[in-house]
Protein backbone atom coordinates (compact mmCIF):
# COMPACT_ATOMS: atom_id res chain seq x y z
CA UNK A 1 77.38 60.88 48.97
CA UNK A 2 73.71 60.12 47.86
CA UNK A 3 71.61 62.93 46.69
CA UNK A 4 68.25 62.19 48.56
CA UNK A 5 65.36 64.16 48.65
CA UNK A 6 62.09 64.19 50.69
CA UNK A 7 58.98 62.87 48.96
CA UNK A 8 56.44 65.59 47.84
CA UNK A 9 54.26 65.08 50.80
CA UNK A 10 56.47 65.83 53.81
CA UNK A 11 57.03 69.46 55.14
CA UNK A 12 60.87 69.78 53.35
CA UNK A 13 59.15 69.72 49.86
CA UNK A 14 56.53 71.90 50.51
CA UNK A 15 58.93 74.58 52.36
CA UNK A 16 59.32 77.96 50.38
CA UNK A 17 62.72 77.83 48.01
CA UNK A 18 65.04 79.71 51.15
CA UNK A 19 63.73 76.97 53.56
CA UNK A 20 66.62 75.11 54.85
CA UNK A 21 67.28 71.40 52.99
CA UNK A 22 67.59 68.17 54.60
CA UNK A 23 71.19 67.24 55.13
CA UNK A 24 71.13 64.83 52.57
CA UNK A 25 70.57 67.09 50.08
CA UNK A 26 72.78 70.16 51.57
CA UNK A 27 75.44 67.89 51.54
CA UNK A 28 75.12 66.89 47.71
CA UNK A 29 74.80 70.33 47.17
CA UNK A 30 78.04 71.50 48.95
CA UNK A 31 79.60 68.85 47.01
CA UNK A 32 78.86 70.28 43.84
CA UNK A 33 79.30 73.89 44.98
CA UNK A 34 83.14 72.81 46.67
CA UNK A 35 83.88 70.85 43.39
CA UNK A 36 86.91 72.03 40.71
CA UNK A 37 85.77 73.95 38.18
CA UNK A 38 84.98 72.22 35.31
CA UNK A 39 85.61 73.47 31.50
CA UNK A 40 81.50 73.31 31.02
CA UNK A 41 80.96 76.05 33.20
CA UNK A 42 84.41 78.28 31.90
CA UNK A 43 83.82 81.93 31.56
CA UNK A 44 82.76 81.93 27.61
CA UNK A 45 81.76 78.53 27.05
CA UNK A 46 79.28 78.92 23.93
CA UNK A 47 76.95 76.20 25.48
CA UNK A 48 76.90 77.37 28.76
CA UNK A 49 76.29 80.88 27.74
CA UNK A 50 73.47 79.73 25.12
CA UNK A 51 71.54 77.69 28.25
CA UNK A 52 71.79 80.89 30.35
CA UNK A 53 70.08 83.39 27.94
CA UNK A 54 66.50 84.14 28.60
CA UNK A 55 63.72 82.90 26.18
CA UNK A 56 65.88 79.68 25.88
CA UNK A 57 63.28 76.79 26.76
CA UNK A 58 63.21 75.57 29.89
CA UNK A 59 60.12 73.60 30.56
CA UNK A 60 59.55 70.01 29.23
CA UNK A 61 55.78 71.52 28.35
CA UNK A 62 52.53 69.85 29.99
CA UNK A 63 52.49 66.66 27.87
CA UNK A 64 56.06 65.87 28.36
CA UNK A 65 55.45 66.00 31.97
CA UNK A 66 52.47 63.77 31.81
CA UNK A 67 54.26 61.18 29.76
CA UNK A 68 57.20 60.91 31.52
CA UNK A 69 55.21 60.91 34.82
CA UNK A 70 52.88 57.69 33.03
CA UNK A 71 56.22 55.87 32.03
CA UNK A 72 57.96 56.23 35.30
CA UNK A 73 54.69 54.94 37.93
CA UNK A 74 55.01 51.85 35.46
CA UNK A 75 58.71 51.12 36.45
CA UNK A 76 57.97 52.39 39.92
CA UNK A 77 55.58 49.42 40.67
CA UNK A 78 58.12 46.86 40.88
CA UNK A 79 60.54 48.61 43.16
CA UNK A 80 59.84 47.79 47.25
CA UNK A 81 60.22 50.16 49.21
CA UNK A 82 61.43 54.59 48.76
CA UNK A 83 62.98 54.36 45.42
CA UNK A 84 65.52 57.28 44.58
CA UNK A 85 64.78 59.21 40.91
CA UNK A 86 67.38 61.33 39.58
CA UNK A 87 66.37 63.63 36.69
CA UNK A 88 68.99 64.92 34.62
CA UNK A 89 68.72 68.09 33.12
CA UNK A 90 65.31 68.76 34.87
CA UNK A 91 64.81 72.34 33.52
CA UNK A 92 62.59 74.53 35.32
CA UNK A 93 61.40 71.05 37.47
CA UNK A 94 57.61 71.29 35.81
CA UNK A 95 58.17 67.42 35.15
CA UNK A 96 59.60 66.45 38.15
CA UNK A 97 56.75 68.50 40.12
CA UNK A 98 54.30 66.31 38.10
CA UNK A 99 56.05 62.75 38.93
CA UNK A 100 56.83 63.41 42.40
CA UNK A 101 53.21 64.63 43.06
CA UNK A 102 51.80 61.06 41.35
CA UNK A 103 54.32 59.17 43.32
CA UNK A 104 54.66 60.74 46.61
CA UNK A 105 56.37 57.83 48.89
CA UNK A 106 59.49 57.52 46.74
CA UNK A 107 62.05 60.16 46.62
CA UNK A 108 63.31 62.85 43.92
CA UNK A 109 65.99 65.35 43.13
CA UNK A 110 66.67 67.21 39.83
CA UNK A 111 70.08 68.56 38.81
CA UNK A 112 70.88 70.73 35.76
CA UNK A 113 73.39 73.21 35.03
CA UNK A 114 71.31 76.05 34.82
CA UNK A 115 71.09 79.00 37.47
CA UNK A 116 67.49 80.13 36.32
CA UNK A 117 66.16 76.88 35.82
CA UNK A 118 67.41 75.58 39.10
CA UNK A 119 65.48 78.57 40.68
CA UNK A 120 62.40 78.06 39.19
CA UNK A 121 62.76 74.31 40.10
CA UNK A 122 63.57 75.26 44.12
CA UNK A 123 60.46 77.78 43.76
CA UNK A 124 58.04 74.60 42.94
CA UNK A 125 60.03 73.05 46.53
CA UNK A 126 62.13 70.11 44.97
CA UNK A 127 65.38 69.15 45.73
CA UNK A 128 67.83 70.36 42.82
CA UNK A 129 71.42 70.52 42.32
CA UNK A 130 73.35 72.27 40.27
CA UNK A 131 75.86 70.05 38.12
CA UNK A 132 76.47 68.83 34.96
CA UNK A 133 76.63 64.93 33.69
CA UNK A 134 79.37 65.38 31.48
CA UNK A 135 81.87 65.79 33.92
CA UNK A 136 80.78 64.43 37.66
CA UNK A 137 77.69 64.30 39.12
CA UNK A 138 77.44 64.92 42.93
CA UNK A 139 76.30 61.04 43.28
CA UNK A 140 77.07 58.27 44.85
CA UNK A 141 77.89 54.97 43.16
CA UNK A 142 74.67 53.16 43.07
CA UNK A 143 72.80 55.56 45.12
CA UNK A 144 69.85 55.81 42.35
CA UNK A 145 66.89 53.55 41.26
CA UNK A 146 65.98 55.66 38.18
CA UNK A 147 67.09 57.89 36.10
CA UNK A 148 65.44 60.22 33.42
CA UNK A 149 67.24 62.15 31.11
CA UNK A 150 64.10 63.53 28.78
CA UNK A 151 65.24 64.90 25.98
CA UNK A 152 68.85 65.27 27.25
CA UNK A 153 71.19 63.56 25.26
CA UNK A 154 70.75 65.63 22.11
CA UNK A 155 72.30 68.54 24.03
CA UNK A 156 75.06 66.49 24.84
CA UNK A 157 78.81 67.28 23.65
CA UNK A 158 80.06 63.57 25.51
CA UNK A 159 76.97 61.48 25.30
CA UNK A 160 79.33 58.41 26.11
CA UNK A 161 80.99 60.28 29.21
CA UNK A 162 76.95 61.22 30.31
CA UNK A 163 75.63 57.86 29.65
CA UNK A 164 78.79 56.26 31.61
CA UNK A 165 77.98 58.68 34.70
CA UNK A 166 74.68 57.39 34.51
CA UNK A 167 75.72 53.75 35.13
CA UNK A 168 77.88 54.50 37.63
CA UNK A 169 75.29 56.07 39.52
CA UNK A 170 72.52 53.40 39.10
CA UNK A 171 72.11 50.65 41.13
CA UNK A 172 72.45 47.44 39.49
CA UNK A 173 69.26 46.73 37.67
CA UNK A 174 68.29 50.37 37.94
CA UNK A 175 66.43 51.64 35.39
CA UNK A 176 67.20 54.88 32.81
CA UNK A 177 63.96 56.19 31.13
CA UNK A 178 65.56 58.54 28.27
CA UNK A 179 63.28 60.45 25.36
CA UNK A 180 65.05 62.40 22.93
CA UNK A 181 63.71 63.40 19.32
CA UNK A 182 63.83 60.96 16.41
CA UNK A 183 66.45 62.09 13.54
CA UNK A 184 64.47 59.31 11.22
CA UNK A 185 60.96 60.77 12.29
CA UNK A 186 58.16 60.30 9.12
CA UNK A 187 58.54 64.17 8.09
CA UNK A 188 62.30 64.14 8.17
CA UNK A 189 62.37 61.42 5.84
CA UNK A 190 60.94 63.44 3.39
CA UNK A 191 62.78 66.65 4.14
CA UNK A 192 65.96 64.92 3.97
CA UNK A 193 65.07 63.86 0.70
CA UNK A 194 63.69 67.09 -0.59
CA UNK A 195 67.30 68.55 0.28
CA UNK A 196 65.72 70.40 3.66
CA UNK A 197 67.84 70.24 6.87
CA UNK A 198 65.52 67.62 8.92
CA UNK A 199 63.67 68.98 12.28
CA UNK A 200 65.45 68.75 15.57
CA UNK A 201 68.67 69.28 13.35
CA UNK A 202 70.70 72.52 14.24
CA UNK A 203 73.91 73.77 12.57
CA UNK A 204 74.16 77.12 14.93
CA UNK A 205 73.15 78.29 18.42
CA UNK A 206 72.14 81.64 17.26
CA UNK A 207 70.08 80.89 14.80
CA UNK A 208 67.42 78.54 12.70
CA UNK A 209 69.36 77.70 9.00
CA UNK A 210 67.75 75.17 6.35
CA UNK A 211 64.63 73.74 8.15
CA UNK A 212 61.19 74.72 9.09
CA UNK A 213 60.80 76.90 13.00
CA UNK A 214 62.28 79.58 14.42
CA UNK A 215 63.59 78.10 17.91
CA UNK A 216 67.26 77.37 18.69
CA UNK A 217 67.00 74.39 21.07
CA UNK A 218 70.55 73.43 21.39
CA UNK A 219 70.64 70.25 19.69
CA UNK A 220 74.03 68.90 18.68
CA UNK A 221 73.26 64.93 18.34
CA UNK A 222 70.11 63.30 16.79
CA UNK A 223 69.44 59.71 17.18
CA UNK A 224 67.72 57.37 15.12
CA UNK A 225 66.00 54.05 16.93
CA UNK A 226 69.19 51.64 15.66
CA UNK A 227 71.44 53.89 16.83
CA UNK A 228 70.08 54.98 19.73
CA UNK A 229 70.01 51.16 21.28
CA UNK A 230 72.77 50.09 19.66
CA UNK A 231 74.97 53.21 21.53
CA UNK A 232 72.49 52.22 25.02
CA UNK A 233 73.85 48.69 24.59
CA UNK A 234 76.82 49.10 23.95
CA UNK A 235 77.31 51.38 26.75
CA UNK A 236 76.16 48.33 29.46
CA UNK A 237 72.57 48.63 29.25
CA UNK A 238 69.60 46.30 28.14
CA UNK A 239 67.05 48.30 26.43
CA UNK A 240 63.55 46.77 28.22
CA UNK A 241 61.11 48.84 25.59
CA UNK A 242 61.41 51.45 22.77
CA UNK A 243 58.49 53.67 22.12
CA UNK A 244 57.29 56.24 19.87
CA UNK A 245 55.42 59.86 20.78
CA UNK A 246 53.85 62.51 19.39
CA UNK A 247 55.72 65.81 18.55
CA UNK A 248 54.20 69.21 19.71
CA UNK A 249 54.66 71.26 17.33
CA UNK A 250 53.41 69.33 14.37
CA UNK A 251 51.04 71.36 12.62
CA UNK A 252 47.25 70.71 13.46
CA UNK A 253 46.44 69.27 10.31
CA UNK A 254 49.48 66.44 10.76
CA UNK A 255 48.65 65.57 14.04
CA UNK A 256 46.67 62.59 13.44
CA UNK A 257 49.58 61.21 11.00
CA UNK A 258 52.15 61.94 14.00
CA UNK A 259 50.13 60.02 16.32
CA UNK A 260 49.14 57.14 14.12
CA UNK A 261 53.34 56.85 13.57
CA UNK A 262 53.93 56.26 17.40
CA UNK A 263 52.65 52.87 16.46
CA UNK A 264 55.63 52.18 14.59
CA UNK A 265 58.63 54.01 17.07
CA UNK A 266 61.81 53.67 14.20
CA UNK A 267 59.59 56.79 12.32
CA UNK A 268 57.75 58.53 15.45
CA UNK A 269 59.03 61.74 16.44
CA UNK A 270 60.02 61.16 19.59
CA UNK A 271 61.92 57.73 20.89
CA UNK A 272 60.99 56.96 23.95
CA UNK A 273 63.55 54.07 26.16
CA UNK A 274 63.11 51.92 28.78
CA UNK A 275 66.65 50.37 29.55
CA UNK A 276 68.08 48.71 32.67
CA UNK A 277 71.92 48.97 33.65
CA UNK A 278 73.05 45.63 32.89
C-alpha cells in the first residue's frame, strides 16, 4: 500500500501529533508496526542502539533544509499534478517541514527508524513512519515520485539492498535526490596525505579516533563522485546532475575555499545527485 500524506496546507498536517491520520497513512503505518521483526531493530543491535542515544544528531541543520528544499521545487516543476516525496531517514522532519511548506499541493511522508526522531517529526504535523530501508519499506511498488535520502547512505550497512528498495518504490522515471559527504573533499586530500584519518571517516561509534571533531555521526561508507555514480548506475539509475556544497563545520577562515570548491563537485564537501530510476 502507498504511503500518502496530506499536503502542508490541509487540516491533517496541521493537526497536533495525537490527531488521528488519514487512512492512507494509518494504513502504511500498521503495515510497518504488524511487520516481522527485522535484525535492524534486534534487542542489542550496536547501530540501532547508537541512533537511539540522546545528543546523537538528528536534524539536517537550517541550510541542509534550505538546499534540499531549492533542489527538490526544481524537479517538482515538471511533475503534473500531487506528486508523492518520500524522505528517507528524515530525522527530526526539520527538512521535510521546510519542503512541504515551499511546495504545499504535492504530498509528503518521512520514515526513519528512530522513536525520538519520529516524535519530533509528528510534533511539526507530518506524516512519518517508522521503518528502515535496509530491509522493507512500508511502500508500494511505484507509489513514489521522489525520493530523498540526504545524507543517508553513509549510515548504511546494505547501501545496495537501500538503493534497490528505492527503485522498487519509484515510479518509472521517478527521481532520487541523494547528498551524502565527499570522502575526496579538498581538506581530506591533504589529511589523507599527511597520514590523518580524513573527515566524515569513523572507525568507532563511541568515539572520534585519528581526525579533527569530536562528534560520532555514524558513518560507515564514504563516497567519492566516481564511485558514487558509478554504484547509482550501476544500480538502474541515470544520474541527471552531480553537485558540490558547502560543509558546516569548516572553520570560518576556510569557508570561502569550501565554497569556491562547490564549483568543481569531485573535491566539494558534500556531493549532491540528481538521478532518475532508469
Amino acid at each position: 500500500m502507498a504511503v500518502t500524506a496530506p499536503a502542508p496546507g490541509n487540516a491533517a498536517a496541521n493537526a497536533p501529533a495525537n490527531a488521528p491520520a488519514k487512512a492512507p497513512a494509518k494504513a502504511a503505518a500498521k503495515a510497518a508496526a504488524n511487520a516481522p521483526a527485522k535484525a535492524d531493530s534486534a534487542p542489542g543491535n550496536p547501530l540501532q542502539a547508537f541512533y537511539e542515544t540522546p545528543g546523537v544528531p538528528l536534524s539536517s541543520g537550517p541550510d541542509r533544509a534550505r538546499r534540499q528544499a531549492r533542489l527538490l521545487t526544481g524537479i517538482l516543476c515538471d511533475i503534473n499534478g500531487p506528486a508523492v516525496i518520500l524522505d528517507l531517514g528524515c530525522g527530526d522532519g526539520a527538512a521535510l517541514a521546510v519542503a512541504a511548506t515551499q511546495n504545499p499541493q504535492h504530498r509528503f511522508a518521512g520514515i526513519d527508524w528512530s522513536a525520538d526522531a519520529l516524535r519530533q517529526a509528528r510534533a511539526r504535523g507530518l506524516t512519518v513512519v517508522r521503518g528502515t530501508i535496509e530491509t522493507r519499506l512500508p511502500v508500494a511498488d511505484g507509489a513514489a515520485d521522489v525520493v530523498i535520502m540526504s545524507e543517508l547512505i553513509e549510515h548504511l550497512v546494505d547501501p545496495d539492498g537501500a538503493v534497490a528498495e528505492v527503485r522498487r518504490v519509484l515510479r518509472p522515471g521517478g527521481a532520487l535526490l541523494l547528498s551524502t559527504p565527499n570522502l575526496a573533499a579538498w581538506y581530506n586530500r591533504g589529511l589523507l596525505a599527511a597520514g590523518i584519518q580524513p573527515v566524515f571517516s569513523e572507525v568507532s561509534l563511541r568515539a572520534v579516533f585519528g581526525r579533527p571533531g569530536s562528534v560520532v555521526a555514524g558513518h560507515l561508507r564514504l563516497f567519492t563522485r566516481r564511485a558514487l555514480t558509478e554504484f547509482l548506475t550501476a544500480s538502474g539509475f541515470r544520474c541527471v546532475s552531480v553537485a558540490g556544497a558547502r560543509y558546516h563545520d569548516v572553520p570560518r577562515i576556510m569557508q570561502p575555499l569550501d565554497r569556491a570548491f562547490c564549483r568543481w563537485p569531485s573535491a566539494a564537501s558534500i556531493l549532491l545527485v540528481h538521478a532518475r530510476k532508469e
